[in-house]
C-alpha atoms as a PDB file:
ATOM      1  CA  UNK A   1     111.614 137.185  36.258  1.00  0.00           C
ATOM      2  CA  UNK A   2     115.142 136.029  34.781  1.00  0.00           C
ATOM      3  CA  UNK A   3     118.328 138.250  35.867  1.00  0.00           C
ATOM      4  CA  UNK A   4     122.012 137.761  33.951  1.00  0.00           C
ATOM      5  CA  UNK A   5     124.573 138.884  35.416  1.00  0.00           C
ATOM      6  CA  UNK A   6     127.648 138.884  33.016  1.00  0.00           C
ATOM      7  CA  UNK A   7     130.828 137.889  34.319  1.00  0.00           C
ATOM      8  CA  UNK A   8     133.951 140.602  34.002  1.00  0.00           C
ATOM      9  CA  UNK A   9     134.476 141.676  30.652  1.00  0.00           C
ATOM     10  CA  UNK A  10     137.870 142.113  29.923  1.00  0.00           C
ATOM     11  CA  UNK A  11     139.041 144.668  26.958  1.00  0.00           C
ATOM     12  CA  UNK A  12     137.702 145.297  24.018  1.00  0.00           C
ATOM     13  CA  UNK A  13     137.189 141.930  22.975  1.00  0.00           C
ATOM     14  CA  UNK A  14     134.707 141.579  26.282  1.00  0.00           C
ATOM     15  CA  UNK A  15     132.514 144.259  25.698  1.00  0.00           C
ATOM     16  CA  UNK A  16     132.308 144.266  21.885  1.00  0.00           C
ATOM     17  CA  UNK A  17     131.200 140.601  22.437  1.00  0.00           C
ATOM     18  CA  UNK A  18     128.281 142.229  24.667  1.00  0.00           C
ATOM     19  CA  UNK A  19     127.493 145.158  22.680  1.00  0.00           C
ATOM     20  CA  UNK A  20     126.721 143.078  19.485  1.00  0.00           C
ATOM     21  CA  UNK A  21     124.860 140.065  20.968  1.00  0.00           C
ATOM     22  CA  UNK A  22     123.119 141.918  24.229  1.00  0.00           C
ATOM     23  CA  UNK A  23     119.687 142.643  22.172  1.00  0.00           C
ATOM     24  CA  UNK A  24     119.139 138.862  20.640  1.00  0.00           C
ATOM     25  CA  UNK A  25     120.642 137.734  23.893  1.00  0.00           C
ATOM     26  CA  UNK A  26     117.616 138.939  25.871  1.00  0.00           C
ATOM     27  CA  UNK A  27     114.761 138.368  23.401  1.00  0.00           C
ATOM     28  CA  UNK A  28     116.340 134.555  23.166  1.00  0.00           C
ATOM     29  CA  UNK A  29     116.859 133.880  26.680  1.00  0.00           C
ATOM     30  CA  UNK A  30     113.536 136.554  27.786  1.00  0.00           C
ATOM     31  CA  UNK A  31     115.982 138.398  29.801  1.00  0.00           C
ATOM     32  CA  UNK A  32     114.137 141.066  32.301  1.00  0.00           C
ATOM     33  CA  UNK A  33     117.161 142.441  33.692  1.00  0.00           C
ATOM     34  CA  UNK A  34     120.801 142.643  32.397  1.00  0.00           C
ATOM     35  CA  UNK A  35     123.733 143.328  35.163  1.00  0.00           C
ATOM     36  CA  UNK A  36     127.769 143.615  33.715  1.00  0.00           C
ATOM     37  CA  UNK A  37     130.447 143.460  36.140  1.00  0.00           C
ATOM     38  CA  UNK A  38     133.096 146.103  33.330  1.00  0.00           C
ATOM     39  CA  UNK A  39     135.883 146.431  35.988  1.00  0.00           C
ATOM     40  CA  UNK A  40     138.284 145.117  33.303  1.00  0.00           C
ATOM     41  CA  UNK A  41     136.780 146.334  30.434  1.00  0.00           C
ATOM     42  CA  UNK A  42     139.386 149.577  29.366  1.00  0.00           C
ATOM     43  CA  UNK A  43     141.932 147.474  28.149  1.00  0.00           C
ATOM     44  CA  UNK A  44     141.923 144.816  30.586  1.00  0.00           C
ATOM     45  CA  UNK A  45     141.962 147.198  34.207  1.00  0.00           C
ATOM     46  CA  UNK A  46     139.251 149.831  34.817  1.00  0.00           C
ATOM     47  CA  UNK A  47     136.619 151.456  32.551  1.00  0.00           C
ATOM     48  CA  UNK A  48     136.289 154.473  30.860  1.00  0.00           C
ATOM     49  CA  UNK A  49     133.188 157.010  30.414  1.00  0.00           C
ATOM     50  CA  UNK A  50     133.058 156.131  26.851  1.00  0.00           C
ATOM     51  CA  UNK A  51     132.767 152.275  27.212  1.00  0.00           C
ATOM     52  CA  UNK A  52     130.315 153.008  30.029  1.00  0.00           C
ATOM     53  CA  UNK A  53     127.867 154.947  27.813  1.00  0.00           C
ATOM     54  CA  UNK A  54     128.593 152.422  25.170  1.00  0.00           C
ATOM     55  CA  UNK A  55     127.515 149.266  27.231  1.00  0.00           C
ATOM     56  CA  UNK A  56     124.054 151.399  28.718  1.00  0.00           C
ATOM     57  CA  UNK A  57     123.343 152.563  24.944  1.00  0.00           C
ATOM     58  CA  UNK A  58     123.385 148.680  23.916  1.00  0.00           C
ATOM     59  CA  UNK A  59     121.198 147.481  26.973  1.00  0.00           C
ATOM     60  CA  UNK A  60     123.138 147.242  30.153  1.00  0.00           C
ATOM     61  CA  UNK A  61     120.668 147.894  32.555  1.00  0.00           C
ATOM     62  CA  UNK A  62     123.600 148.241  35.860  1.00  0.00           C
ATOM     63  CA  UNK A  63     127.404 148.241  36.279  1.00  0.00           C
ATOM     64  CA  UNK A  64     129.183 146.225  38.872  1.00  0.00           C
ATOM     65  CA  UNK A  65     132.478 147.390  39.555  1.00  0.00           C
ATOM     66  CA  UNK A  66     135.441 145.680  41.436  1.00  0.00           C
ATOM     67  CA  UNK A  67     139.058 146.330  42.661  1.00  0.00           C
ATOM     68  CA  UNK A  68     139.787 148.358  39.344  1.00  0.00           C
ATOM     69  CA  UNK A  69     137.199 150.437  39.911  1.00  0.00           C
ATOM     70  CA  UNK A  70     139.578 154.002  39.884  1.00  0.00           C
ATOM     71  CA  UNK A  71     142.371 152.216  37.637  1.00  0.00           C
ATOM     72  CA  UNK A  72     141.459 155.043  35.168  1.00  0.00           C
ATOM     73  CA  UNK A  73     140.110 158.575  37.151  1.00  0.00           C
ATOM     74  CA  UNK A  74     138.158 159.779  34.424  1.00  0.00           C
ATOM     75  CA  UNK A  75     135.435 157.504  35.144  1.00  0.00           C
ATOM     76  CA  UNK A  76     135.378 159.153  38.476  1.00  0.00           C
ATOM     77  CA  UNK A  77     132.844 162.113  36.997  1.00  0.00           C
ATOM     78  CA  UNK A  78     130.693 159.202  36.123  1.00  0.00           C
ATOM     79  CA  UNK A  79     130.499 157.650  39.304  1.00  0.00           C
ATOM     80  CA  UNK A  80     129.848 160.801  41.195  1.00  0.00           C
ATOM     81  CA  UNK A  81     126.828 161.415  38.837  1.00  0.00           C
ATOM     82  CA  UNK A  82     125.122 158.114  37.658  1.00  0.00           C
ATOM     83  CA  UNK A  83     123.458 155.180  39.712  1.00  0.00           C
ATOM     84  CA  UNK A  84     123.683 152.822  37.154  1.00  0.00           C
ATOM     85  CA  UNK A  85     127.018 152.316  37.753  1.00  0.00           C
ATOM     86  CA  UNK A  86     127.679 151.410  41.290  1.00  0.00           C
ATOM     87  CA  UNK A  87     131.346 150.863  43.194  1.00  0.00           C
ATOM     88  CA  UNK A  88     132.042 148.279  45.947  1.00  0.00           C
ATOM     89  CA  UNK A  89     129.599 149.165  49.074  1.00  0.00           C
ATOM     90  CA  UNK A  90     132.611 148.495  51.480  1.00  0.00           C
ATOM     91  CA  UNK A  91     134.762 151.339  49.766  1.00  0.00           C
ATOM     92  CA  UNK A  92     135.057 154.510  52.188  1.00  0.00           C
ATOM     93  CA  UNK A  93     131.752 156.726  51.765  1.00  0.00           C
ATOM     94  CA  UNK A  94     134.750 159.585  50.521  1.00  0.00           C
ATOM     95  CA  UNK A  95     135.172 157.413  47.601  1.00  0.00           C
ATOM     96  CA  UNK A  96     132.874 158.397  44.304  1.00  0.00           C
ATOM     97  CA  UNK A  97     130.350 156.426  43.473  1.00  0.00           C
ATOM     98  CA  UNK A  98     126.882 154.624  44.517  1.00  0.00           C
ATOM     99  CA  UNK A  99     127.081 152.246  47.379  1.00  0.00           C
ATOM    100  CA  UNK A 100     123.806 150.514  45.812  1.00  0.00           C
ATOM    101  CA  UNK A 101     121.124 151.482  43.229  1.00  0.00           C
ATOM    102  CA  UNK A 102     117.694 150.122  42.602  1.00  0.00           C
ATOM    103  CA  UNK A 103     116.554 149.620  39.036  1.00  0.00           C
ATOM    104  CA  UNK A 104     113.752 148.949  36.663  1.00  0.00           C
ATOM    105  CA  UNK A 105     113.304 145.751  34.990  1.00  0.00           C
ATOM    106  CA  UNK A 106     112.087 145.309  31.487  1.00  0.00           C
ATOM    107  CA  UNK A 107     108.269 144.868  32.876  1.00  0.00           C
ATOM    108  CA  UNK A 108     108.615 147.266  35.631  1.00  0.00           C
ATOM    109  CA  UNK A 109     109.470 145.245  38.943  1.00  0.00           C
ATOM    110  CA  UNK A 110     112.591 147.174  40.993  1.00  0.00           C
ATOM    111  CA  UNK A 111     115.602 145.394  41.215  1.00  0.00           C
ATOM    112  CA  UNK A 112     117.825 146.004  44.073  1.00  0.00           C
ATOM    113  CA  UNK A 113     122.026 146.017  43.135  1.00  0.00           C
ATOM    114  CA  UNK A 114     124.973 146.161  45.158  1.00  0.00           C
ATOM    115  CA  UNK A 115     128.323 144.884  44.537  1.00  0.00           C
ATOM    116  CA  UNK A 116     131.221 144.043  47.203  1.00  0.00           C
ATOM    117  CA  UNK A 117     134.807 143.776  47.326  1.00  0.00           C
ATOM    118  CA  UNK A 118     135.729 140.708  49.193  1.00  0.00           C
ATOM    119  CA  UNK A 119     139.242 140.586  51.625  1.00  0.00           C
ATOM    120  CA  UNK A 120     141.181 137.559  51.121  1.00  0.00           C
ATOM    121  CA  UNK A 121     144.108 138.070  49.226  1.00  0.00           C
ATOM    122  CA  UNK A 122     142.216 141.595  48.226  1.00  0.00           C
ATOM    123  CA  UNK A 123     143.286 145.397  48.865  1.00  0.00           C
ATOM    124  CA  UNK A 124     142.581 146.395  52.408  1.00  0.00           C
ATOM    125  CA  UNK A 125     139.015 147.319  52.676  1.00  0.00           C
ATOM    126  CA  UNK A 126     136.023 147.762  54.989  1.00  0.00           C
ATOM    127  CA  UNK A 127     134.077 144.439  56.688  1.00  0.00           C
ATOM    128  CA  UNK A 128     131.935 143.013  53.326  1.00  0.00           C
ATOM    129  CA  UNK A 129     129.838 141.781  56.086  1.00  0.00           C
ATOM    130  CA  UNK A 130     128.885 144.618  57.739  1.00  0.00           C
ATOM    131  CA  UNK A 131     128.577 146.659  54.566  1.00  0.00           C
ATOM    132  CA  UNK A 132     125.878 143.930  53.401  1.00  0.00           C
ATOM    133  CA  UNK A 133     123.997 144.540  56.290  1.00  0.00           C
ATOM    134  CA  UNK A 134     123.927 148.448  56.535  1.00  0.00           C
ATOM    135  CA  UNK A 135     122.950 147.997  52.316  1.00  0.00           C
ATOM    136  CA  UNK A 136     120.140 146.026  52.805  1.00  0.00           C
ATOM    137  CA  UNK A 137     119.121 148.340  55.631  1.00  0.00           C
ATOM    138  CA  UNK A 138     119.109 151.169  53.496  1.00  0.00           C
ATOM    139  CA  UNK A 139     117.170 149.599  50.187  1.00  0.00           C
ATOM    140  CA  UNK A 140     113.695 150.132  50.581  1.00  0.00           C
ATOM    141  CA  UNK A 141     111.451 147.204  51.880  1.00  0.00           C
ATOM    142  CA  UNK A 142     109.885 147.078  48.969  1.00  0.00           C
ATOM    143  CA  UNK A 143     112.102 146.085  46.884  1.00  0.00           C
ATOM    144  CA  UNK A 144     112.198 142.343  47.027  1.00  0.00           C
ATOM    145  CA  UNK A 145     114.372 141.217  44.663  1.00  0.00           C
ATOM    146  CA  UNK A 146     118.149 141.554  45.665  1.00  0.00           C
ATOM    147  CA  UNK A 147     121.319 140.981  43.635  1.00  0.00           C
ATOM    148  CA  UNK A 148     124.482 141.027  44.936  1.00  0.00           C
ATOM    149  CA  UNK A 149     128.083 141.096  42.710  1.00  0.00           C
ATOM    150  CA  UNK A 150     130.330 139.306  45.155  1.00  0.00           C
ATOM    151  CA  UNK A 151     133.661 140.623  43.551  1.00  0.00           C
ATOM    152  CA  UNK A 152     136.246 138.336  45.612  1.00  0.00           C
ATOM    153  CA  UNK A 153     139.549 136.063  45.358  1.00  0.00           C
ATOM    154  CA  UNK A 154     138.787 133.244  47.544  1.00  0.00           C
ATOM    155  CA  UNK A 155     135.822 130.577  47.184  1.00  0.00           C
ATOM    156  CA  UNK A 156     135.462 130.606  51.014  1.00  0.00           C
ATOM    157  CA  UNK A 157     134.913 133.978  51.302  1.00  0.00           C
ATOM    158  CA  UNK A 158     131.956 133.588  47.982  1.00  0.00           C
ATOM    159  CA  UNK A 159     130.709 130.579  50.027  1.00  0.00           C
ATOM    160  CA  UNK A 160     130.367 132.267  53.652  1.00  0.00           C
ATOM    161  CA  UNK A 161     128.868 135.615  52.066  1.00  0.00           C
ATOM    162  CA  UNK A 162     126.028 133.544  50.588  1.00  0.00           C
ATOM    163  CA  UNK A 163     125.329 131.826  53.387  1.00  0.00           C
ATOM    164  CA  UNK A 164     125.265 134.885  55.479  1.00  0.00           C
ATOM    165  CA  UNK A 165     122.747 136.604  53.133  1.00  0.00           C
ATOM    166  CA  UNK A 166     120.685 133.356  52.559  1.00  0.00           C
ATOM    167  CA  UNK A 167     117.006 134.446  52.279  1.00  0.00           C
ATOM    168  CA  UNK A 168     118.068 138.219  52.457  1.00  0.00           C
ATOM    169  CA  UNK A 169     118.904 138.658  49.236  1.00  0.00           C
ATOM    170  CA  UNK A 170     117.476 136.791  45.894  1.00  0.00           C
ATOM    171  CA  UNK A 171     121.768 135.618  44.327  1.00  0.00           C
ATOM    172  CA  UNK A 172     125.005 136.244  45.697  1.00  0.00           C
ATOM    173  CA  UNK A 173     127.175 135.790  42.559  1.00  0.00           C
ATOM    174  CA  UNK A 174     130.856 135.777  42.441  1.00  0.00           C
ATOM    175  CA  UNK A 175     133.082 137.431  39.927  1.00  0.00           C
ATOM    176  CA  UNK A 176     136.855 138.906  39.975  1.00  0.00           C
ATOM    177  CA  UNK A 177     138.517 134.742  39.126  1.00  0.00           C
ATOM    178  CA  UNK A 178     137.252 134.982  35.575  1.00  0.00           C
ATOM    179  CA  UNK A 179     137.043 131.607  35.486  1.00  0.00           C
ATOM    180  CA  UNK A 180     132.996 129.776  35.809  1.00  0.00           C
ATOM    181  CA  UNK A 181     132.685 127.136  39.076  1.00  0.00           C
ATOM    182  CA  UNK A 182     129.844 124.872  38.453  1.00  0.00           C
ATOM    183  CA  UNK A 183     128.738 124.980  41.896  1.00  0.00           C
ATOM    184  CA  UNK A 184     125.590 126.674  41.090  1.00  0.00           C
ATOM    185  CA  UNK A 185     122.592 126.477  43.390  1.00  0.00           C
ATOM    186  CA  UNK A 186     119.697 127.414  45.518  1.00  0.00           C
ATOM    187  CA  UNK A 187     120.542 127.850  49.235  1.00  0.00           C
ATOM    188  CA  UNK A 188     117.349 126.509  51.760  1.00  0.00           C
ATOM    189  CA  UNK A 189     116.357 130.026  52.467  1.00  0.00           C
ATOM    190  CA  UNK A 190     115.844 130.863  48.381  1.00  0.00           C
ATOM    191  CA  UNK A 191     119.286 132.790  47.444  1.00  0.00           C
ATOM    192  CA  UNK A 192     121.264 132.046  44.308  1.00  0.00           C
ATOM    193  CA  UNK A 193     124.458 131.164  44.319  1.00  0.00           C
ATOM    194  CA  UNK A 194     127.422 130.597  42.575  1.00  0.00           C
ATOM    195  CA  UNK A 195     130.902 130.997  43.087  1.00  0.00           C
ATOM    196  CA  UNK A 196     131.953 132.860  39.732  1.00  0.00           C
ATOM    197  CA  UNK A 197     130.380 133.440  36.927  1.00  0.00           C
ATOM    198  CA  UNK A 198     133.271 133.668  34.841  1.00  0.00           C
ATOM    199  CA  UNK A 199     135.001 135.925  31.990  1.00  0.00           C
ATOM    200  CA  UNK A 200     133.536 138.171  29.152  1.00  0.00           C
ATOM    201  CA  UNK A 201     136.637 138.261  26.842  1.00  0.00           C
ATOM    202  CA  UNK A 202     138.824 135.847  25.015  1.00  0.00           C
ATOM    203  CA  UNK A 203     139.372 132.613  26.604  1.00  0.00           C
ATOM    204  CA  UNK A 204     142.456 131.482  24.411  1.00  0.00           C
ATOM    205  CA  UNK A 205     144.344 133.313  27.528  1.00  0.00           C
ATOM    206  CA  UNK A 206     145.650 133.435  30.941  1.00  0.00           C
ATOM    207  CA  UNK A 207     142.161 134.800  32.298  1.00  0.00           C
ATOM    208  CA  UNK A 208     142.362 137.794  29.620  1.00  0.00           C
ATOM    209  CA  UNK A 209     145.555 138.120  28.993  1.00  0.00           C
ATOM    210  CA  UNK A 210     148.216 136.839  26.353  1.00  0.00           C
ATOM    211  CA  UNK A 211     150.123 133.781  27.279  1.00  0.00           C
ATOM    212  CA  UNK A 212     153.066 134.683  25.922  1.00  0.00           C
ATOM    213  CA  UNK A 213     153.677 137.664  28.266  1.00  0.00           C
ATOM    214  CA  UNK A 214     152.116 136.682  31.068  1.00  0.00           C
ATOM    215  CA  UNK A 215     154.305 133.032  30.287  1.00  0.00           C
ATOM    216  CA  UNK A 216     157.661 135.523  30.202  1.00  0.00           C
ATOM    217  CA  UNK A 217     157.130 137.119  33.033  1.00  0.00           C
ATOM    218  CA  UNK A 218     156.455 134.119  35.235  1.00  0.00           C
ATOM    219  CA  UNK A 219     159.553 132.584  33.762  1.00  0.00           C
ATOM    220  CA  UNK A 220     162.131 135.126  33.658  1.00  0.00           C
ATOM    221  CA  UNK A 221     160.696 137.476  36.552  1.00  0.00           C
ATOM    222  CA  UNK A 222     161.495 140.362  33.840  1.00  0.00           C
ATOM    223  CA  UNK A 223     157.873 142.533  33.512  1.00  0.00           C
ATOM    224  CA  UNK A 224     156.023 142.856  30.352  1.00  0.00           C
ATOM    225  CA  UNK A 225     153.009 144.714  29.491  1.00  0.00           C
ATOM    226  CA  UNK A 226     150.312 141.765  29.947  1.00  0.00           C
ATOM    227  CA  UNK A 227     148.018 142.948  26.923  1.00  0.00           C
ATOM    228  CA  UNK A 228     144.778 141.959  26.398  1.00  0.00           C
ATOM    229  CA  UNK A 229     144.838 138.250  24.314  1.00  0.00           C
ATOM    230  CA  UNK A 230     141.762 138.518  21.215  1.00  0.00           C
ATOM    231  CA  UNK A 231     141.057 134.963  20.344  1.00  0.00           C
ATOM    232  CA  UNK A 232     138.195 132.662  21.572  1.00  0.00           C
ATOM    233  CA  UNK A 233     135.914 135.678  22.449  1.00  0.00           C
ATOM    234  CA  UNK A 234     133.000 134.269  25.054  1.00  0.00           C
ATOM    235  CA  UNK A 235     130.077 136.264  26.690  1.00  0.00           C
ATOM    236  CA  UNK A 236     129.905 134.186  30.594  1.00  0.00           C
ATOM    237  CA  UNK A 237     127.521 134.864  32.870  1.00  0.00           C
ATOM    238  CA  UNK A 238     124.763 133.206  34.762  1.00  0.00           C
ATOM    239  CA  UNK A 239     120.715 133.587  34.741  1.00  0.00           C
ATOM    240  CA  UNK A 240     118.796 133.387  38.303  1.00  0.00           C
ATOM    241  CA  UNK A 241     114.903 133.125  38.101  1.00  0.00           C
ATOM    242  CA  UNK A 242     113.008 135.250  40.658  1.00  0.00           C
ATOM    243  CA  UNK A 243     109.550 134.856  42.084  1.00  0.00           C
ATOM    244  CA  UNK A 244     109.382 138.956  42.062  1.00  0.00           C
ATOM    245  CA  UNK A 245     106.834 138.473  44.975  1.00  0.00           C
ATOM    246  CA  UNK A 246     108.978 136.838  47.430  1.00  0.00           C
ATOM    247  CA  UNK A 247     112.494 137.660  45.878  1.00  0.00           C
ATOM    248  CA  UNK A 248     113.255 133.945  46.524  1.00  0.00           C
ATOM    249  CA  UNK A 249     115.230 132.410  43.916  1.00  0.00           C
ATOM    250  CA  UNK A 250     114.176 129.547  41.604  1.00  0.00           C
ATOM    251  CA  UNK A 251     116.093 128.516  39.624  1.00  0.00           C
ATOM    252  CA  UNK A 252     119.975 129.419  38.417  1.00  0.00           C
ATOM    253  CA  UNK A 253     121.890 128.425  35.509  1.00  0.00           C
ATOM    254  CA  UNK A 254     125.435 128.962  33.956  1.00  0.00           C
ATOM    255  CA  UNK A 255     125.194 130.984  30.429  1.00  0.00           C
ATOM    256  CA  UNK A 256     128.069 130.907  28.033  1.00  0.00           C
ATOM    257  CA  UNK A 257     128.047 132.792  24.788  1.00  0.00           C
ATOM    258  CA  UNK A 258     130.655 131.897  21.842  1.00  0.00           C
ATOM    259  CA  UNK A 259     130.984 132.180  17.861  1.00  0.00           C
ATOM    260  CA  UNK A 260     130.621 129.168  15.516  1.00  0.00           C
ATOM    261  CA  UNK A 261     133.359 128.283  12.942  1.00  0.00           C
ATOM    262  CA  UNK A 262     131.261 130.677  10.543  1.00  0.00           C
ATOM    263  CA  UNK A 263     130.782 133.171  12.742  1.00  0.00           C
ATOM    264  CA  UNK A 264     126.927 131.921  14.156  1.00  0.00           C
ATOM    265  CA  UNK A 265     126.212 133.042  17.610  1.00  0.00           C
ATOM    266  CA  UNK A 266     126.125 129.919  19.909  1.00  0.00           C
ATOM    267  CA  UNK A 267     124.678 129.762  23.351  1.00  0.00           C
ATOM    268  CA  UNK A 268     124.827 127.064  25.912  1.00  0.00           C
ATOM    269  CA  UNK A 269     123.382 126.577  29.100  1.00  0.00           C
ATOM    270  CA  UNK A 270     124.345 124.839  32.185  1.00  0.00           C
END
């Protein structure tokens, strides 16, 4: 079975991008499974109940959050009722929101998904370590294929939380840098891996947002409202190919999404 997992979309540039190519996208690439990480997607921080339904009407299957999870608090009703949309599993169990959900793919075969926040140079949070472990406790046996959203700063902390969940889990896929590593690969006990899968939004940017505000502000110290930028709109993510028997891995490649000069849909593969 093939699994994308689409890198943060930022603003509506991100998940218009998503919304009007998702359905081609997964008949082209025989997509069985569709994850989003939307933590930016309400104007660059957070997500709102509307964009939420709007991303599950168009064929979201799940919805990785990150450290922007609450940025707006009406999604919080959403949270507390859904399990398709799932917050980081090492966020206090007083916070709203599924720790871990388990979903159907396109022929059937449950899908395990659980997103975590990671701590370097992150907002205090609980172990991502120990969370991992008590998760995959808690999803039923059963269910052999795993995916884990990764949603962390530093590469060492990506690197050592796939190697910890090598063989326990079918990818451990990074997000939260917006920007795509090409260190994709299978670890020896049949987890996927990649650093970050980078950004869902315009790429003529500082990861999202306009240059010239986010140039001022570095410059001059004086704040600006870091809007998000609209040109160069990309849909990033990365496919990982299952064996649904074993959950092991196959094979993992870097997907990148973009329009043509008259406005054809391009996709590339890495």
């Amino acid at each position: 079975m093939r699994i994308l997992l689409i890198g943060d979309i930022v603003g509506k540039p991100g998940y218009r991008i998503v919304v009007d190519t998702i359905d081609s996208l997964r008949d082209q690439q025989h997509l069985d499974l569709i994850v989003a990480n939307a933590e930016n997607a309400a104007d660059g921080s957070g997500i709102t109940p509307a964009i939420y339904q709007e991303l599950i009407k168009a064929g979201v299957d799940c919805i990785t959050l990150g450290d922007h999870v609450y940025r707006r608090k009406e999604i919080a009703s959403i949270l507390s009722t859904e399990t398709n949309i799932l917050k980081p599993a090492n966020f206090p169990d007083t916070a709203p929101g599924c720790c871990w959900t388990v979903v159907s793919s396109r022929h059937g075969i449950p899908v395990g998904v659980f997103c975590l926040l990671g701590r370097v140079y992150m907002r205090p949070v609980d172990c991502p370590f120990v969370a991992a472990d008590r998760v995959l406790e808690e999803m039923p046996a059963e269910v052999r294929v795993r995916l884990l959203d990764f949603h962390a700063e530093a590469t060492s902390d990506k690197q050592l939380m796939g190697r910890y969940l090598d063989g326990r889990v079918s990818a451990v896929l990074g997000t939260h840098t917006h920007v795509a590593t090409a260190d994709e690969q299978i670890f020896p006990g049949g987890t996927a891996f990649q650093c970050d899968v980078g950004m869902t939004g315009p790429h003529e940017s500082i990861i999202g947002r306009r240059i010239d505000r986010v140039l001022t502000t570095t410059l001059t110290f004086c704040p600006t409202d870091f809007h998000v930028a609209k040109a160069d709109v990309r849909l990033c993510g990365t496919i990982v190919e299952v064996d649904p028997e074993t959950g092991r891995a196959i094979a993992i490649q870097r997907l990148r999404l973009q329009y043509g000069d008259k406005g054809e849909v391009q996709v590339s593969l890495s």
